[in-house]
Protein backbone atom coordinates (compact mmCIF):
# COMPACT_ATOMS: atom_id res chain seq x y z
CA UNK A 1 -20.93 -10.55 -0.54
CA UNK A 2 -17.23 -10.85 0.95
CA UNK A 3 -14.42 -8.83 -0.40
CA UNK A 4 -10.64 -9.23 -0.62
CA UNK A 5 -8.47 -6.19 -1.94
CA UNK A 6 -4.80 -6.82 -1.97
CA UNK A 7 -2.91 -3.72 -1.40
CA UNK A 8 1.40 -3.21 -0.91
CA UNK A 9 3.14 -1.04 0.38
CA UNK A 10 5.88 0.80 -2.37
CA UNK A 11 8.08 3.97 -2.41
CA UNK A 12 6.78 7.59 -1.23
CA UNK A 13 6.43 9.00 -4.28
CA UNK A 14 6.20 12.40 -3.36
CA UNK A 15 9.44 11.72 -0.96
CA UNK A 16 12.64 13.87 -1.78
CA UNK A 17 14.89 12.16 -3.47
CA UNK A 18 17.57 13.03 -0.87
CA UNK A 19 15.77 10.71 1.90
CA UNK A 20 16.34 7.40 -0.63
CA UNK A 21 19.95 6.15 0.10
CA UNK A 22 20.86 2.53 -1.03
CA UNK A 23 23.55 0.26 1.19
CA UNK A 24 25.38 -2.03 -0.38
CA UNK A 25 25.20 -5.17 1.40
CA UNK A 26 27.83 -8.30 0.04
CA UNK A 27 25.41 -10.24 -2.18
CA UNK A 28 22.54 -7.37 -2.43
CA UNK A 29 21.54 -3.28 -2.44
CA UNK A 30 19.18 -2.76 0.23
CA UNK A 31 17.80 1.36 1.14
CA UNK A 32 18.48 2.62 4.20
CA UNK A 33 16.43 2.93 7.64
CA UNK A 34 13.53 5.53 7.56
CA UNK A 35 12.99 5.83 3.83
CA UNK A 36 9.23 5.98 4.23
CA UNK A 37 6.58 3.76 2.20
CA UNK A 38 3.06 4.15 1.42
CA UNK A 39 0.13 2.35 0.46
CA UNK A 40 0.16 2.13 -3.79
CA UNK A 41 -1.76 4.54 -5.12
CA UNK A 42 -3.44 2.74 -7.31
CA UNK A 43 -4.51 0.26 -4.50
CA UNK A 44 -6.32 3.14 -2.91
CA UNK A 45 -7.93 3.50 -5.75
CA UNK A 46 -9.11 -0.11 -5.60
CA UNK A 47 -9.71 0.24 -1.83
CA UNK A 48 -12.35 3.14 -2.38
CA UNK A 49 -13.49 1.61 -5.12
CA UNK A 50 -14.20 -1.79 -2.65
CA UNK A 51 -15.58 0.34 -0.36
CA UNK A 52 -18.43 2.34 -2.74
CA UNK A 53 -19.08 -1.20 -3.76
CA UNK A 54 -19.55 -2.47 -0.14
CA UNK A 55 -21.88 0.61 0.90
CA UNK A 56 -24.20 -0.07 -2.41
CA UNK A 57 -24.56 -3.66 -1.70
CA UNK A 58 -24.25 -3.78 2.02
CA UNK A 59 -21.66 -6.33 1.54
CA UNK A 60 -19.88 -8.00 4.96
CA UNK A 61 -17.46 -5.91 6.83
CA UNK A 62 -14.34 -8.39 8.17
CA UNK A 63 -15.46 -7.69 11.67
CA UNK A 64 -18.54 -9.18 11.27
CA UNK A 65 -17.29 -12.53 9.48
């Protein structure tokens, strides 16, 4: 069995709000350098999720594909 999870990267949540600064650029906002991102939370969810699956049915790894 081969699995795809898609996962994105969004927001920090639990960054302060004083590290988010938005620069206005001439057609579009844009945040500033070093505002950090994470993985979605709820596609960590699905990634454990993928990966309790892929223990229980010894599904393929994408190393060995």
């Amino acid at each position: 069995m081969n699995m795809i999870v898609c996962i994105k990267q969004v927001l920090d949540p639990e960054a302060p709000l004083s590290s988010l600064e938005l620069i206005r650029r001439r057609t579009h906002w844009c945040l500033s350098p070093g505002v950090p991102f994470v993985i979605s939370p709820f596609d960590e969810q699905a990634v454990e999720a993928a990966l309790k699956i892929k223990d229980a049915k010894a599904a393929k790894s994408p190393s060995s594909v």
